[in-house]
N, C-alpha and C. Protein backbone atom coordinates (compact mmCIF):
# COMPACT_ATOMS: atom_id res chain seq x y z
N UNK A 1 -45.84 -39.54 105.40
CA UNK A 1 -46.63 -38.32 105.26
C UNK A 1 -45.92 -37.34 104.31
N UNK A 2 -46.39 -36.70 103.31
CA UNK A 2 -46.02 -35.42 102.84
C UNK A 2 -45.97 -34.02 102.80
N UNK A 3 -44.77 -33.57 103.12
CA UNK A 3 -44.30 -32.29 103.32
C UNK A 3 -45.09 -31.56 102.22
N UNK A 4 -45.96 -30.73 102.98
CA UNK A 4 -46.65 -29.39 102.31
C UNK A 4 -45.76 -28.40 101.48
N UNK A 5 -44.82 -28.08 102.59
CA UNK A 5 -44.21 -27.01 102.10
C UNK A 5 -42.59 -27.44 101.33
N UNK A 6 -42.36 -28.89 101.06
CA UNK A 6 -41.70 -28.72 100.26
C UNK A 6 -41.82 -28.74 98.29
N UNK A 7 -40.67 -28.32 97.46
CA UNK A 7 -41.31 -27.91 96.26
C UNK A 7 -41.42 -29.20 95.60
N UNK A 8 -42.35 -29.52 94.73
CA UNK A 8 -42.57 -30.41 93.55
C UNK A 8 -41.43 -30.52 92.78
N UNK A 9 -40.87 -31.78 92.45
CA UNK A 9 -39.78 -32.07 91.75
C UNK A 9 -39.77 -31.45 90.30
N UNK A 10 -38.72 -30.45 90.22
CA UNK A 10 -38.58 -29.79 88.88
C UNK A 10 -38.26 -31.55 87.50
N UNK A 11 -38.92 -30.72 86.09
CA UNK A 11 -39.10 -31.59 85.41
C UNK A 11 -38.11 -30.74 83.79
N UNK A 12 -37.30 -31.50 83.54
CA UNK A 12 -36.06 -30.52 82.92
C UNK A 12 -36.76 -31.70 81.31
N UNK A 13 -36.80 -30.77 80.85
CA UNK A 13 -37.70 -30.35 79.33
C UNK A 13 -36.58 -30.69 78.21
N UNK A 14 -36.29 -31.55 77.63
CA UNK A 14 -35.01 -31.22 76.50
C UNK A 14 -35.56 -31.01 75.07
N UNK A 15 -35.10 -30.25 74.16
CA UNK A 15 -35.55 -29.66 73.26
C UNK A 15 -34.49 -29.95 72.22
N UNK A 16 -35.24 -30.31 71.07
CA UNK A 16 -34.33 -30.63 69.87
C UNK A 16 -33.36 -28.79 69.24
N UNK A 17 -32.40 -29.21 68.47
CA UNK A 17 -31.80 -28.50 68.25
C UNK A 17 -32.24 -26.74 67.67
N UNK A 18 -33.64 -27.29 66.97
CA UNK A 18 -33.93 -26.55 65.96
C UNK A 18 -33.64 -26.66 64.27
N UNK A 19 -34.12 -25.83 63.40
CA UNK A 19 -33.64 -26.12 62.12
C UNK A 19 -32.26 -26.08 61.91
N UNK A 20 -30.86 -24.99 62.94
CA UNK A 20 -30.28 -25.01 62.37
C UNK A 20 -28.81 -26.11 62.72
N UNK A 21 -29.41 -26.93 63.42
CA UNK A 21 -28.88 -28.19 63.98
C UNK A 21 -29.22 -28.68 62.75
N UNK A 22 -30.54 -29.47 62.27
CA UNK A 22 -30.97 -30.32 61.38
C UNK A 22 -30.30 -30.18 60.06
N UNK A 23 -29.91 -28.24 59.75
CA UNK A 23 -29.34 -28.30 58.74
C UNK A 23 -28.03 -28.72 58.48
N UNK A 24 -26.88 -28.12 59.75
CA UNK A 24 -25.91 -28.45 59.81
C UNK A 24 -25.45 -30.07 59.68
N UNK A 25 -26.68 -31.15 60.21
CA UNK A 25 -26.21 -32.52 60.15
C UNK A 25 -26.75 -32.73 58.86
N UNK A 26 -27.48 -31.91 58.19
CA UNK A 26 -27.84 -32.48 57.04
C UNK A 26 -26.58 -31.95 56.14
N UNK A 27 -25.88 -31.48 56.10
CA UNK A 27 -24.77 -30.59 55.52
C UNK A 27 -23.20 -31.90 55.68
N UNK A 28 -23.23 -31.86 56.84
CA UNK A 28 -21.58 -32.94 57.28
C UNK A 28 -22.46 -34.58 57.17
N UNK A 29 -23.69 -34.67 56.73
CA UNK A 29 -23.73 -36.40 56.04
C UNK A 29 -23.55 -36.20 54.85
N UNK A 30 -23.89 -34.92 54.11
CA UNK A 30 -23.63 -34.66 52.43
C UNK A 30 -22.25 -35.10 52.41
N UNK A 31 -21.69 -33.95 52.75
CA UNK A 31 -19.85 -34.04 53.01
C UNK A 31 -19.57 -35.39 53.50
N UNK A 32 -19.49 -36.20 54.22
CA UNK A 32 -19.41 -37.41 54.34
C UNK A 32 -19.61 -38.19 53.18
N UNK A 33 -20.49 -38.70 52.59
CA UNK A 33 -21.27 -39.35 51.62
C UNK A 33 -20.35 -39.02 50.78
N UNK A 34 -20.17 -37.62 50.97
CA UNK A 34 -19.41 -37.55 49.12
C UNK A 34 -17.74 -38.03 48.94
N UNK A 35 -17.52 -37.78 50.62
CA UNK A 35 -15.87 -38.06 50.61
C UNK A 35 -15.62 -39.66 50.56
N UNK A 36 -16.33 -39.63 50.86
CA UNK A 36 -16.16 -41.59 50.81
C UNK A 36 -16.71 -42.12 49.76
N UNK A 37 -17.93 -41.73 49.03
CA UNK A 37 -17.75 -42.00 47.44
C UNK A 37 -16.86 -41.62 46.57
N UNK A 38 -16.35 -40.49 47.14
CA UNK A 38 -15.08 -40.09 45.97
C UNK A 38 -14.12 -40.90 46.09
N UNK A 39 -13.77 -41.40 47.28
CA UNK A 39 -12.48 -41.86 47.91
C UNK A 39 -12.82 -44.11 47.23
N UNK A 40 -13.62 -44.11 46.99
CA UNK A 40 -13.74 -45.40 46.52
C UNK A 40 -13.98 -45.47 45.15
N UNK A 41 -14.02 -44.26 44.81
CA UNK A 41 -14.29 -44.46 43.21
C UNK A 41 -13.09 -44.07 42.56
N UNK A 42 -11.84 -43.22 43.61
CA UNK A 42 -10.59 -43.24 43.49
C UNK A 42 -9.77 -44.69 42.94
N UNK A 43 -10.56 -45.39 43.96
CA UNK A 43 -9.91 -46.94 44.42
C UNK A 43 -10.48 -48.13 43.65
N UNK A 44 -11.27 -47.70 42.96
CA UNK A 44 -12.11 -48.40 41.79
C UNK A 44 -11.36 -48.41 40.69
N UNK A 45 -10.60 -49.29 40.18
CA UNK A 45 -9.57 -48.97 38.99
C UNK A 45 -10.32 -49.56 37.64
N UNK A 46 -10.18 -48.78 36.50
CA UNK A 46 -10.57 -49.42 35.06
C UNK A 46 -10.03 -50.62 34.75
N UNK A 47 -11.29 -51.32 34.00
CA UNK A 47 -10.69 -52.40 33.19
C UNK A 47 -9.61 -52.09 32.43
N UNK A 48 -8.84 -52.76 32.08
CA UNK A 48 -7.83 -52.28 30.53
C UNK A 48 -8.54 -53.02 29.58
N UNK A 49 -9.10 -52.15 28.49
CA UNK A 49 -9.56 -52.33 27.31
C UNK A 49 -8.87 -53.58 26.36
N UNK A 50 -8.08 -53.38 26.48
CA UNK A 50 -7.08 -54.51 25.75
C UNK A 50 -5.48 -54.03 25.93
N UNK A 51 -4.19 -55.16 25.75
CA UNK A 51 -3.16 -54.79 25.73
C UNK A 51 -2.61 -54.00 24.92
N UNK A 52 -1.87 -53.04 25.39
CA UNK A 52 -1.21 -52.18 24.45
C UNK A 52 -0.06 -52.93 23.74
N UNK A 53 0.09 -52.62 22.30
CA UNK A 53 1.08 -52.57 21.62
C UNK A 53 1.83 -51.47 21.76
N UNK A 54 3.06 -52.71 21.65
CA UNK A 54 4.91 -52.19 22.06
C UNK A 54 5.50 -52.87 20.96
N UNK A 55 6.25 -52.02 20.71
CA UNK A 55 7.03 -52.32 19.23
C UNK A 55 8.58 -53.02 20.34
N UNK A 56 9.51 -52.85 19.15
CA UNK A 56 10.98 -53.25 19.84
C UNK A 56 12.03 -52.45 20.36
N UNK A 57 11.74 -51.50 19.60
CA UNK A 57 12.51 -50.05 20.07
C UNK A 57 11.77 -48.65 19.82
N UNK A 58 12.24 -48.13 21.14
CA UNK A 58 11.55 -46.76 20.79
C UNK A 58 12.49 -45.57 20.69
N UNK A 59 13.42 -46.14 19.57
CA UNK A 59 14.59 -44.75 19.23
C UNK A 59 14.03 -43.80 18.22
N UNK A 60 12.85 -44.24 17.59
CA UNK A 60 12.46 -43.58 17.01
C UNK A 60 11.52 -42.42 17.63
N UNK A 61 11.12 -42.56 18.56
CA UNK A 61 10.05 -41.26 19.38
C UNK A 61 11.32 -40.47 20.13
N UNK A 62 12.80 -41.48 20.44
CA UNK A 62 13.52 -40.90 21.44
C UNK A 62 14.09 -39.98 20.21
N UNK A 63 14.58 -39.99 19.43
CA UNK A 63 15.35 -39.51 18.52
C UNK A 63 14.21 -38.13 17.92
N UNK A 64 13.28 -38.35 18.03
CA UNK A 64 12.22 -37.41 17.45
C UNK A 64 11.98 -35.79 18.83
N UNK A 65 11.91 -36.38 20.14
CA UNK A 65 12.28 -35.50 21.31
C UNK A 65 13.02 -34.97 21.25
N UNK A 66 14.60 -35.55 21.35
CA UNK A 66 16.01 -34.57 21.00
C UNK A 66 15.86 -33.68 20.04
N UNK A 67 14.95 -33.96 18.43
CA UNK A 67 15.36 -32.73 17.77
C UNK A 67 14.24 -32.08 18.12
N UNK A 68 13.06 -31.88 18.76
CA UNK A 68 12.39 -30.93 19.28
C UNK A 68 13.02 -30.31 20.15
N UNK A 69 13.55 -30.98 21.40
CA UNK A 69 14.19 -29.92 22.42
C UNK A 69 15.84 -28.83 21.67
N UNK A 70 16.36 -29.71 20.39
CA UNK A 70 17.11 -28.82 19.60
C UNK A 70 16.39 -27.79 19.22
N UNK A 71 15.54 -28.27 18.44
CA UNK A 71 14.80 -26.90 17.44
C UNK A 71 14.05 -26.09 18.61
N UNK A 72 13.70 -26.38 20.13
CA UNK A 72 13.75 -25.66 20.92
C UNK A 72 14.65 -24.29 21.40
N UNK A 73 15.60 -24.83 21.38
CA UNK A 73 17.00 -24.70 21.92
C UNK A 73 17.67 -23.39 21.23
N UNK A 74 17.28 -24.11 19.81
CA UNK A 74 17.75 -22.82 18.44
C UNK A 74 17.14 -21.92 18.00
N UNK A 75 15.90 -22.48 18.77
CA UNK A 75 14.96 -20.87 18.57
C UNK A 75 14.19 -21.72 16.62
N UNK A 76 14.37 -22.56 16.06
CA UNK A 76 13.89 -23.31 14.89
C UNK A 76 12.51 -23.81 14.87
N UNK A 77 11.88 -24.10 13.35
CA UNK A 77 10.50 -24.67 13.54
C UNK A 77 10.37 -25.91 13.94
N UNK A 78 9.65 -25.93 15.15
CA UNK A 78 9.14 -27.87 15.37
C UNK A 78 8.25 -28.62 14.22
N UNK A 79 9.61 -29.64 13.81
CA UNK A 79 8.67 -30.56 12.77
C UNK A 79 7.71 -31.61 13.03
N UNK A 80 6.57 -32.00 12.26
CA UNK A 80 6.10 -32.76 12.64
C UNK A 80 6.16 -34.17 12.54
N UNK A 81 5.72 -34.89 13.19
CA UNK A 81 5.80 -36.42 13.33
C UNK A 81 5.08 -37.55 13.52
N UNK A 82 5.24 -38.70 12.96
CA UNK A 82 3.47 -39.98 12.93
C UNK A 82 4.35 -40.64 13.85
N UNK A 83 3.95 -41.02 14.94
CA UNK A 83 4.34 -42.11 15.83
C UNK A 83 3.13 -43.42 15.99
N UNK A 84 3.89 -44.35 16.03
CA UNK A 84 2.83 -45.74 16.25
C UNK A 84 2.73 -45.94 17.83
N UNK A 85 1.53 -46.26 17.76
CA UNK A 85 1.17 -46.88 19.26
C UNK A 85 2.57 -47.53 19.59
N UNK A 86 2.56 -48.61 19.48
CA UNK A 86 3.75 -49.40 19.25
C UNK A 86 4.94 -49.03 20.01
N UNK A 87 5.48 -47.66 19.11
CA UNK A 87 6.82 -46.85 19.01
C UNK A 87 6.52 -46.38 20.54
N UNK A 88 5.22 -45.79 20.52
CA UNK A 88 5.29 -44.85 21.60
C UNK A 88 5.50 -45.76 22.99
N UNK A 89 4.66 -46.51 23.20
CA UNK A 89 4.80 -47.47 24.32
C UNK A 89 5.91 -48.14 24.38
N UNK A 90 6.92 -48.07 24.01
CA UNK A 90 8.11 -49.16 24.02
C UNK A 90 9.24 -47.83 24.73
N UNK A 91 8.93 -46.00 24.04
CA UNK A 91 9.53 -45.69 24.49
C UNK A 91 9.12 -45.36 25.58
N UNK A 92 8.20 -45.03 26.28
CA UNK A 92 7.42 -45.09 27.74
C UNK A 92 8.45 -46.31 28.53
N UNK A 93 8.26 -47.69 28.01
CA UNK A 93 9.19 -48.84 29.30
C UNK A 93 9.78 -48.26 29.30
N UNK A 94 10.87 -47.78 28.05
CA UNK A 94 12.51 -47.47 28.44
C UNK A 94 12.82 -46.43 29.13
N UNK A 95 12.32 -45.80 28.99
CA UNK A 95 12.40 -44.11 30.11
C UNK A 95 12.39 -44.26 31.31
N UNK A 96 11.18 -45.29 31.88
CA UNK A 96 10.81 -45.91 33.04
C UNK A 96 10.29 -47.56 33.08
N UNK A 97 11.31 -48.10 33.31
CA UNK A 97 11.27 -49.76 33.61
C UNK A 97 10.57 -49.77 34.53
N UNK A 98 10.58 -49.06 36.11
CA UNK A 98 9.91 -49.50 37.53
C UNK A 98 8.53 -50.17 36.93
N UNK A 99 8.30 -51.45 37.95
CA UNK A 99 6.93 -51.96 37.44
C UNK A 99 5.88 -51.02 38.23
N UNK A 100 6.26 -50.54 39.34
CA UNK A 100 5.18 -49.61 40.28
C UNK A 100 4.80 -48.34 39.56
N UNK A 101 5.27 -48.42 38.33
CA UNK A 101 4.73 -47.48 37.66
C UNK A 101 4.32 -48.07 36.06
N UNK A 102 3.03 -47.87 35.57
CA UNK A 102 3.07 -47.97 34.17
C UNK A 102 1.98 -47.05 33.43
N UNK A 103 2.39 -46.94 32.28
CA UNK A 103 1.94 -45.52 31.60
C UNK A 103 2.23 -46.57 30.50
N UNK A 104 0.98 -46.20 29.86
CA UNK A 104 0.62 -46.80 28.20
C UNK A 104 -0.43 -45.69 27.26
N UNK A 105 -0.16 -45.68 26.08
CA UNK A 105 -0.50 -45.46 25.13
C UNK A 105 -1.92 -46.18 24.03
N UNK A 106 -2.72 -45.80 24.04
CA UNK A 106 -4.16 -46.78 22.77
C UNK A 106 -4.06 -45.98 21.99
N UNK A 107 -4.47 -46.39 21.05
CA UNK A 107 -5.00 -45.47 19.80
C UNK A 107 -6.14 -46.05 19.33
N UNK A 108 -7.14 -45.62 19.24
CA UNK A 108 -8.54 -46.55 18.72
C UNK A 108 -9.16 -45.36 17.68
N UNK A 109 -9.44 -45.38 16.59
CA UNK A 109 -9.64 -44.97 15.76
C UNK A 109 -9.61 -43.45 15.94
N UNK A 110 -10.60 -42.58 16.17
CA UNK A 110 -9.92 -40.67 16.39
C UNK A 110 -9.96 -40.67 17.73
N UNK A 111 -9.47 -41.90 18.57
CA UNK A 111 -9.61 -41.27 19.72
C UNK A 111 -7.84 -41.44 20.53
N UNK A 112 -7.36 -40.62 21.32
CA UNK A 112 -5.94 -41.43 22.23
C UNK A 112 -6.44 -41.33 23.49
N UNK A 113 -6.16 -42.74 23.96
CA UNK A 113 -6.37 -42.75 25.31
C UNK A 113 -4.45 -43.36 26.32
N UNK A 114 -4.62 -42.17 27.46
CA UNK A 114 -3.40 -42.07 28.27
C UNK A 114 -4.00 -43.07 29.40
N UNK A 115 -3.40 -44.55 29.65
CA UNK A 115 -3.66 -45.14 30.96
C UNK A 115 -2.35 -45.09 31.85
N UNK A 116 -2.30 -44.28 33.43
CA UNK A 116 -1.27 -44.56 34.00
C UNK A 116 -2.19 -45.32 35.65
N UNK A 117 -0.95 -46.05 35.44
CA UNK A 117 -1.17 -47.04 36.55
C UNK A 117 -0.10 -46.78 38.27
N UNK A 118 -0.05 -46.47 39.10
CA UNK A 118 0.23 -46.15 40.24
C UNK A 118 0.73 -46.78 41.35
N UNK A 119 1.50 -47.33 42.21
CA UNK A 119 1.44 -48.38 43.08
C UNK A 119 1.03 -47.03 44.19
N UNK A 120 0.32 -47.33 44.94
CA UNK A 120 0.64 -46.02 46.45
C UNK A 120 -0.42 -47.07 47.51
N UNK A 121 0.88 -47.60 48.27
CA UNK A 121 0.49 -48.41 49.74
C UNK A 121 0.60 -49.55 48.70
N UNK A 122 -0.78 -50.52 49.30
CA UNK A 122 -1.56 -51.42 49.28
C UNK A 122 -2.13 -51.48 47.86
N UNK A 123 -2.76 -50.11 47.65
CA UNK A 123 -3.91 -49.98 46.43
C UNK A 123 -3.12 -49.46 44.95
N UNK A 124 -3.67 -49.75 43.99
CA UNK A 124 -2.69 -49.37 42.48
C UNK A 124 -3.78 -48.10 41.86
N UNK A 125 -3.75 -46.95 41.95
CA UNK A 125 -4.65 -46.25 41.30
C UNK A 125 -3.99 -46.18 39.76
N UNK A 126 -5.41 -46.07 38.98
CA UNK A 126 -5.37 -45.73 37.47
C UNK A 126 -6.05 -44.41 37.28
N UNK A 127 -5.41 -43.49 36.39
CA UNK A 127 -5.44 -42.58 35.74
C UNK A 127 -6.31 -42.78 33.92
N UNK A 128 -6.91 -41.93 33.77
CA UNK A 128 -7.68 -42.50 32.27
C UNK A 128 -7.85 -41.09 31.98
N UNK A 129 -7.14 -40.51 30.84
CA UNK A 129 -7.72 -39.30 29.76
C UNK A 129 -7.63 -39.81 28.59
N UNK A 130 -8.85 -39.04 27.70
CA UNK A 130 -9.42 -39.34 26.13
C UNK A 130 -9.49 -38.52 25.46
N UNK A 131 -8.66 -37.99 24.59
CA UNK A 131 -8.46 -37.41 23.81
C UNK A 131 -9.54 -37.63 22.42
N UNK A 132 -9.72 -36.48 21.31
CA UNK A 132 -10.51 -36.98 20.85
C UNK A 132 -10.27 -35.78 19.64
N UNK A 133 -10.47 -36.37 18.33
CA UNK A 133 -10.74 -35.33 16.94
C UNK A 133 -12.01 -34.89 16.91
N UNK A 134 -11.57 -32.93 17.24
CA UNK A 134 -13.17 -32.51 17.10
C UNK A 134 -13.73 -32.63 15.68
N UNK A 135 -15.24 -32.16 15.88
CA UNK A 135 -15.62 -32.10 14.57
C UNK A 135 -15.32 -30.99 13.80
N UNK A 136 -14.69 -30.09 14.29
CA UNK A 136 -14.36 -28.66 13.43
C UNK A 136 -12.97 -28.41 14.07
N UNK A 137 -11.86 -27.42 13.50
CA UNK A 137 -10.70 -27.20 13.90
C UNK A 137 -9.64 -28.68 13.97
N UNK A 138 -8.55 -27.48 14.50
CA UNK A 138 -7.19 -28.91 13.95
C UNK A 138 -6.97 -28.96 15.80
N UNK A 139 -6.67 -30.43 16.03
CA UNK A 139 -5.85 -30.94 17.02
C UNK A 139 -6.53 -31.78 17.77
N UNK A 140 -6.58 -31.84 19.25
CA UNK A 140 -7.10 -32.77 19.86
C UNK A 140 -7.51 -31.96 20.85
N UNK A 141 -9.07 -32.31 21.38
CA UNK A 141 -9.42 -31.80 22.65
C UNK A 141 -9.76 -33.14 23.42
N UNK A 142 -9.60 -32.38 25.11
CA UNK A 142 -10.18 -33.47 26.15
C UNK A 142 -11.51 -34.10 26.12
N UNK A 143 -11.87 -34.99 26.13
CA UNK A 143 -12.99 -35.82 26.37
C UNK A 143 -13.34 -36.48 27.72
N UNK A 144 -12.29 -36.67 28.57
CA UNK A 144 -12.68 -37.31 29.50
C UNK A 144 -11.86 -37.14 30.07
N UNK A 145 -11.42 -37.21 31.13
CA UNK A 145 -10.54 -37.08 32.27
C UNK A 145 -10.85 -38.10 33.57
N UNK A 146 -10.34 -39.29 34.05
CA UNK A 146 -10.58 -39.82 35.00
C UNK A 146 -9.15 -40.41 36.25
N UNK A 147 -9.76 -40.09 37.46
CA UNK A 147 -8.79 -40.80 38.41
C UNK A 147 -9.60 -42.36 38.93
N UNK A 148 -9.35 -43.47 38.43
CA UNK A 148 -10.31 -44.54 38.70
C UNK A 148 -11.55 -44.71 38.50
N UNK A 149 -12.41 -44.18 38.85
CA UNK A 149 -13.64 -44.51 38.40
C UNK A 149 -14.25 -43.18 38.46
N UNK A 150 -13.47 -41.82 39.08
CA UNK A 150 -13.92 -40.20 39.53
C UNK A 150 -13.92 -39.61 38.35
N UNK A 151 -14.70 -39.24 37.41
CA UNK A 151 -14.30 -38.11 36.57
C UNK A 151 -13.94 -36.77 37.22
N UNK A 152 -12.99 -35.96 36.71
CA UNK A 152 -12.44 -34.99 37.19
C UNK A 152 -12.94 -33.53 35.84
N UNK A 153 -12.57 -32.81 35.85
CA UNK A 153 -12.97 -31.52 35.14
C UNK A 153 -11.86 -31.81 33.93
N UNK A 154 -12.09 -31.57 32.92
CA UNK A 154 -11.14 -31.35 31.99
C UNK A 154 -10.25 -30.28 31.90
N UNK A 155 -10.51 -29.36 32.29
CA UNK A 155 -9.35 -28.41 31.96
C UNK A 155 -8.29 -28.94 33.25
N UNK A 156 -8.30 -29.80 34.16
CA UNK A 156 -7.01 -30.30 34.89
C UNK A 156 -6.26 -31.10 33.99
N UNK A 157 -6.41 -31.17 32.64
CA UNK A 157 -5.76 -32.03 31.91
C UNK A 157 -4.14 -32.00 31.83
N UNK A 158 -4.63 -30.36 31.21
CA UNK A 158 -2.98 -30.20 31.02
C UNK A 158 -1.99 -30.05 31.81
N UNK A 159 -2.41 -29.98 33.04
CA UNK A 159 -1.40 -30.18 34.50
C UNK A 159 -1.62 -31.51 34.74
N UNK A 160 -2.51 -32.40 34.75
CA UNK A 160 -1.80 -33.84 34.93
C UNK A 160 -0.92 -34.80 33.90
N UNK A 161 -1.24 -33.94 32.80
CA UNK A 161 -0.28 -34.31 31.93
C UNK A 161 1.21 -34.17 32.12
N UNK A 162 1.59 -32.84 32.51
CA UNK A 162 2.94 -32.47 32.98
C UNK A 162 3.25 -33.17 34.27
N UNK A 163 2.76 -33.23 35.35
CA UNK A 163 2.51 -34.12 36.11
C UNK A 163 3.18 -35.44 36.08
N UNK A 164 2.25 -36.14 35.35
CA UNK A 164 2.69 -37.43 35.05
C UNK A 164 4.01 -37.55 34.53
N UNK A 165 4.30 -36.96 33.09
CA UNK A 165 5.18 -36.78 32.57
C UNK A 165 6.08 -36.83 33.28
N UNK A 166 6.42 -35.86 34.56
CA UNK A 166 7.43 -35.93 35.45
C UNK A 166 7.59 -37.04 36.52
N UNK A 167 6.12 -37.40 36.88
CA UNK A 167 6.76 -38.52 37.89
C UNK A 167 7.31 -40.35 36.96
N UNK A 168 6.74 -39.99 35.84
CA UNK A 168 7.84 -41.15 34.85
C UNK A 168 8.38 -40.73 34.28
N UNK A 169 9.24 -39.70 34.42
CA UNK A 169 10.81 -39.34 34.41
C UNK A 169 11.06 -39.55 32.66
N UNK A 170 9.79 -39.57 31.89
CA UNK A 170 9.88 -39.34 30.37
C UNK A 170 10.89 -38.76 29.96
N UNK A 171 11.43 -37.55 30.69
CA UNK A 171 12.89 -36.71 29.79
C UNK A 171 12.48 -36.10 29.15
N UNK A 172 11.19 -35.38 29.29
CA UNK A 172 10.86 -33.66 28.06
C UNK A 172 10.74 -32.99 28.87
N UNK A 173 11.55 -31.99 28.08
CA UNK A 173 11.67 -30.64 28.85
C UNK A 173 10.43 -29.82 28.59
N UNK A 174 10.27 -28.78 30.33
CA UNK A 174 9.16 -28.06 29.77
C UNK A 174 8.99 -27.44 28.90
N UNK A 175 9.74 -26.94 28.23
CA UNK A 175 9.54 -26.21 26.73
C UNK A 175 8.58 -27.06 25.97
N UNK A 176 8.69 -28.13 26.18
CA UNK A 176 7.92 -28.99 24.47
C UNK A 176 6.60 -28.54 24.48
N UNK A 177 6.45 -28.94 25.90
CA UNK A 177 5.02 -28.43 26.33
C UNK A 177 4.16 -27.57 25.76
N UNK A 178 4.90 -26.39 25.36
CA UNK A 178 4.20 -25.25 25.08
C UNK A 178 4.12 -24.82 23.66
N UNK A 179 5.28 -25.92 23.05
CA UNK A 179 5.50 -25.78 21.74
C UNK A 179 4.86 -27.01 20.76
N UNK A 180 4.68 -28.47 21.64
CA UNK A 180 4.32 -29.11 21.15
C UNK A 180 2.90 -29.86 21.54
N UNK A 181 1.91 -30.18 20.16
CA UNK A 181 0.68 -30.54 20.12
C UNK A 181 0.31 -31.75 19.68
N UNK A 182 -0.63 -33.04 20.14
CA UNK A 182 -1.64 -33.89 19.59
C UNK A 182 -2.13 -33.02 18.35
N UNK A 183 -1.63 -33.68 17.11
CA UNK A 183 -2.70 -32.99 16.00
C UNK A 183 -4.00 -33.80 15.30
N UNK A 184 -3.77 -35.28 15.69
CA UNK A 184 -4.75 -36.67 15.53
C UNK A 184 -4.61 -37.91 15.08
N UNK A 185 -5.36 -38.46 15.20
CA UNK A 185 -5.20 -39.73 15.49
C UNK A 185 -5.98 -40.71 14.74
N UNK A 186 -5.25 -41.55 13.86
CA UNK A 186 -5.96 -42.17 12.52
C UNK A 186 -4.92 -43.72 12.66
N UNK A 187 -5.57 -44.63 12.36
CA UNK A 187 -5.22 -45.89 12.51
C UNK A 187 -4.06 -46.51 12.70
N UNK A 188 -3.94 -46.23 14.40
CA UNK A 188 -3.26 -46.33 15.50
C UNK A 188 -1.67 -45.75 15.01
N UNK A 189 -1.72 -44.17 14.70
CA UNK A 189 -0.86 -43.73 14.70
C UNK A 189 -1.47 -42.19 15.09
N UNK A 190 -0.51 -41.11 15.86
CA UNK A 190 -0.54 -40.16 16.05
C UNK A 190 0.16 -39.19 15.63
N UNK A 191 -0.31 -38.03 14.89
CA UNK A 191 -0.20 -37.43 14.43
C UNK A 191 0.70 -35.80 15.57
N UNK A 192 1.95 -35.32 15.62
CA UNK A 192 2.48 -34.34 16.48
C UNK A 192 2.94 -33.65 15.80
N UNK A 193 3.13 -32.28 16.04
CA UNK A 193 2.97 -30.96 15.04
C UNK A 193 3.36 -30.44 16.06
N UNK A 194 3.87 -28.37 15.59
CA UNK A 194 3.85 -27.49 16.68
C UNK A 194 2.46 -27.09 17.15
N UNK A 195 2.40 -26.34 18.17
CA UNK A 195 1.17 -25.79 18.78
C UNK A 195 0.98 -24.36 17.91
N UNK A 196 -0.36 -25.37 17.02
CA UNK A 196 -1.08 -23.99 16.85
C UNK A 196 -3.03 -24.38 16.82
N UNK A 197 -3.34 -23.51 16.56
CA UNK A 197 -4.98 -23.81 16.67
C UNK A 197 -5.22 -24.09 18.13
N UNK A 198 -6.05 -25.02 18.08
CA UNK A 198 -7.20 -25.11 19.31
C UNK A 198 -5.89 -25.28 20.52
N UNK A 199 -6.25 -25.31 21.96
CA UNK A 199 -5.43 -25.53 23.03
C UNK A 199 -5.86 -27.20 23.48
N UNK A 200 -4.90 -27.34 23.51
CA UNK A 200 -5.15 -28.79 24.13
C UNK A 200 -3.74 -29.14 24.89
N UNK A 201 -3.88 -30.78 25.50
CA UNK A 201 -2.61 -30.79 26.65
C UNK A 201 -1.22 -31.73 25.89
């Protein structure tokens, strides 16, 4: 038999969040999505275009540094200098032999491209900037900037340049930096001058 006077079983109603639930999850799957595409396109390393040429010695780029950081030093004008692909990459090994690290030099007609290669863990990340002869003014501006497969902003150029520079233990002092410029790049030799005209890294 049923009790008259007792109450009808309450019936508990659940209700979606509202819009600003929907927005918030629509917000942290963006953020998601993007951190893990970034994070694999980190891990996505470039082909290498072709092998770099390495000459036999690179006393000639080493010998060309010393009298910049002199004519640094003396307060003198920085002269300029044609280095070969070649030259340059040979002095890159010698600075830094470790294989967990490699940093090479291209030259492909007005363009220089910087490949550094990484060991960290398991995975080898590559580094890719492209330098490039504008069509107006003297020197070289950025074209591209990449960490693996991520393009990054160009103006981080000139701090991963110094960057790098330091973690392969190249041996230029920061002074050059500020004194010395990419002026261009013509069949697979590069052209280095003091810094004047356009800014570049």
């Amino acid at each position: 038999m049923f009790d008259s006077t007792s109450e009808p079983p309450k019936v508990v109603v659940r209700t979606r969040g509202g819009i600003k639930t929907a927005v918030r999850n629509a917000v942290l799957a963006f953020v998601t999505v993007l951190i893990v595409t970034s994070v694999s396109l980190v891990f996505w390393p470039f082909p290498q275009v072709r092998t770099p040429q390495v000459s036999r010695s690179g006393d000639s780029v080493r010998t060309y540094v010393s009298t910049v950081s002199r004519a640094v030093e003396q307060g003198q004008s920085i002269p300029s200098f044609t280095i070969r692909e070649g030259d340059w990459n040979r002095f890159v090994k010698e600075s830094h032999p470790e294989q967990t690290r490699k940093l090479s030099v291209f030259m492909m007609q007005d363009k220089l491209v910087l490949v550094a290669e990484e060991q960290t863990g398991p995975f080898r990340i590559g580094t890719r900037m492209v330098l490039v002869t504008p069509e107006e003014g003297s020197g070289l501006e950025v074209e591209q900037l990449w960490v693996g497969h991520l393009p990054l902003p160009r103006f981080l150029a000139g701090g991963w340049s110094k960057s790098l520079a330091n973690r392969y233990e190249l041996g230029l002092a920061p002074e050059i930096w500020d004194v010395l410029r990419f002026q261009g790049v013509e069949n697979g030799r590069v052209l280095l001058g003091p810094a004047v005209g356009r800014e570049t890294p």
